[in-house]
Protein backbone atom coordinates (compact mmCIF):
# COMPACT_ATOMS: atom_id res chain seq x y z
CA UNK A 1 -47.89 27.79 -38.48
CA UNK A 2 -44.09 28.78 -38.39
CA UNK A 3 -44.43 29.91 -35.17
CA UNK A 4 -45.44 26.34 -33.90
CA UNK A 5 -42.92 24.72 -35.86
CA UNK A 6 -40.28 26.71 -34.04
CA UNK A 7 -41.38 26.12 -30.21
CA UNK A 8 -41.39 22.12 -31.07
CA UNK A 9 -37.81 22.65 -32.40
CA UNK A 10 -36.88 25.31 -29.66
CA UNK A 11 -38.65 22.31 -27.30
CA UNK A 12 -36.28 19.43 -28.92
CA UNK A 13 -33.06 20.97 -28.70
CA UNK A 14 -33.41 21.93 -25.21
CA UNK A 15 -34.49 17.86 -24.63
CA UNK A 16 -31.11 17.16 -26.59
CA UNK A 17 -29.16 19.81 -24.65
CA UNK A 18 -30.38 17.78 -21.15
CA UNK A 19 -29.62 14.59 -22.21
CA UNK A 20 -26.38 15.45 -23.64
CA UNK A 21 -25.93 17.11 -20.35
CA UNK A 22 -27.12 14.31 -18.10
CA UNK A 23 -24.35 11.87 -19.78
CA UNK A 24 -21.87 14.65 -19.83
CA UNK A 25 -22.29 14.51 -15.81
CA UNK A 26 -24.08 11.19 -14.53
CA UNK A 27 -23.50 8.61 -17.80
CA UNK A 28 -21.01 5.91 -18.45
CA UNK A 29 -17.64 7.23 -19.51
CA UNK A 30 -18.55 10.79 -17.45
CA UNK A 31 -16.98 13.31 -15.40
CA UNK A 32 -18.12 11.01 -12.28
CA UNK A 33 -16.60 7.55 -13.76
CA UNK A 34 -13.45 9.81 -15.22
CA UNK A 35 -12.86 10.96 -11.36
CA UNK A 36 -13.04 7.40 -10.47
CA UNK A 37 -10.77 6.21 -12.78
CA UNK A 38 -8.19 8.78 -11.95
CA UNK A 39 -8.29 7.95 -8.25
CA UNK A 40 -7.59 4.30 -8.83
CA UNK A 41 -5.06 5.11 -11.22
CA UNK A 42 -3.58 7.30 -8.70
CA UNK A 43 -4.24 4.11 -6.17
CA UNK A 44 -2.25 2.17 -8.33
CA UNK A 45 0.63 4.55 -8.66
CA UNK A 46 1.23 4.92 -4.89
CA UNK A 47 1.01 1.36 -4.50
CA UNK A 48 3.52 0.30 -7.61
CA UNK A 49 5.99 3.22 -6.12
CA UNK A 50 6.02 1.05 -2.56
CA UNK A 51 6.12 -2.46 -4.55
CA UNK A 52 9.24 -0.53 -6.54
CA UNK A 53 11.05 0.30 -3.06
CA UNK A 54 10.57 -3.18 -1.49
CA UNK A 55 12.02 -4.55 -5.16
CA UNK A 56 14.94 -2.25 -5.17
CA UNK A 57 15.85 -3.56 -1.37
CA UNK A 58 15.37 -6.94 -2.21
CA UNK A 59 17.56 -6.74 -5.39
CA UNK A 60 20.39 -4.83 -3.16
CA UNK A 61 19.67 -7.04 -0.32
CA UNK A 62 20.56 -10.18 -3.04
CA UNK A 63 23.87 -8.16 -4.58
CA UNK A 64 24.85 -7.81 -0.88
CA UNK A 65 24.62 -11.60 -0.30
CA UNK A 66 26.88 -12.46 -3.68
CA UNK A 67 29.48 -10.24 -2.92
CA UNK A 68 29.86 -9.90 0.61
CA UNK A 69 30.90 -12.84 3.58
CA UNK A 70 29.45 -10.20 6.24
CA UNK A 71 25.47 -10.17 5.30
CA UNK A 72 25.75 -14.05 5.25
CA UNK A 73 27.59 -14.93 8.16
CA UNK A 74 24.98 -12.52 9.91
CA UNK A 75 22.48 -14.24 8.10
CA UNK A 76 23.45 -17.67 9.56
CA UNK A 77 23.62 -16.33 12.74
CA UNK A 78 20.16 -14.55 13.04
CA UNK A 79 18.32 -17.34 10.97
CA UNK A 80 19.85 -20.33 11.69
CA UNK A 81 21.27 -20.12 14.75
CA UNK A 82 24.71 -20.88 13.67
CA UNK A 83 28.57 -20.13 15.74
CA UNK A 84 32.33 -19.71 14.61
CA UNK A 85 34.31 -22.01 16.10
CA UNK A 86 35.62 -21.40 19.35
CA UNK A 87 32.88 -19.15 20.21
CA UNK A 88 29.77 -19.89 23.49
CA UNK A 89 26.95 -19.23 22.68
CA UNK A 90 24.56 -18.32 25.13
CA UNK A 91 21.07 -18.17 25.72
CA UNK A 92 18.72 -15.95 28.44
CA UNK A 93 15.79 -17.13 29.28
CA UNK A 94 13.48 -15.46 31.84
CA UNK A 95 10.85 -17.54 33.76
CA UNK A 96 7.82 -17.02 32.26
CA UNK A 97 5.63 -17.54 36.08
CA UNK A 98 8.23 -14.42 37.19
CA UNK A 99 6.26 -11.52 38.67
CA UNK A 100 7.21 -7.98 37.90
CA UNK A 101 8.46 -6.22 41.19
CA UNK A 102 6.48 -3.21 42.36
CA UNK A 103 8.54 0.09 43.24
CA UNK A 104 9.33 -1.15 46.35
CA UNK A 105 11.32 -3.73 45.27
CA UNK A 106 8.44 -6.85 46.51
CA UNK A 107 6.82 -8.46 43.91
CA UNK A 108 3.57 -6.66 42.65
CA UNK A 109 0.12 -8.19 43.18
């Protein structure tokens, strides 16, 4: 009778020692969902170090503008379109029906 007693208990520890493995492995909260959450958090990281960059130029991009006449007078120029005094401004515009010449100097096909 011992004997039996010890295969059912040999039987139900190796049961527990595959389900403990199984959620070890497969379940919620293992190795799988652990890699997971590492990638995102690594995710995360790269895209709060690019969000950090594009802060950092906007912040010196805004101490620039307090301090300094230079970043916006060329601001009013690029943006707005603005001139000093005394200057011409001018403009080129190309046709847009113009044809591209061909090497031979006659206008392509």
């Amino acid at each position: 009778m011992p004997r039996r007693w010890l295969g059912v208990l040999l039987v139900l520890l190796a049961a527990m020692l595959v389900l403990l493995q199984y959620r070890l492995w497969l379940g919620e909260g293992g190795r799988r969902s652990v890699a997971a959450l590492e990638q995102r958090v690594a995710e995360q990281a790269h895209e709060n170090d690019g969000l950090k960059q594009r802060n950092d130029a906007l912040a010196a991009e805004v101490e620039d503008l307090k301090s300094g006449e230079a970043a916006v007078e060329e601001r009013a120029r690029s943006e707005l379109g603005m001139i000093k005094p005394g200057e011409t401004f001018y403009r080129v515009v190309e046709p847009e029906d113009a044809t591209p010449a061909g090497p031979d100097g006659d206008a392509a096909p």
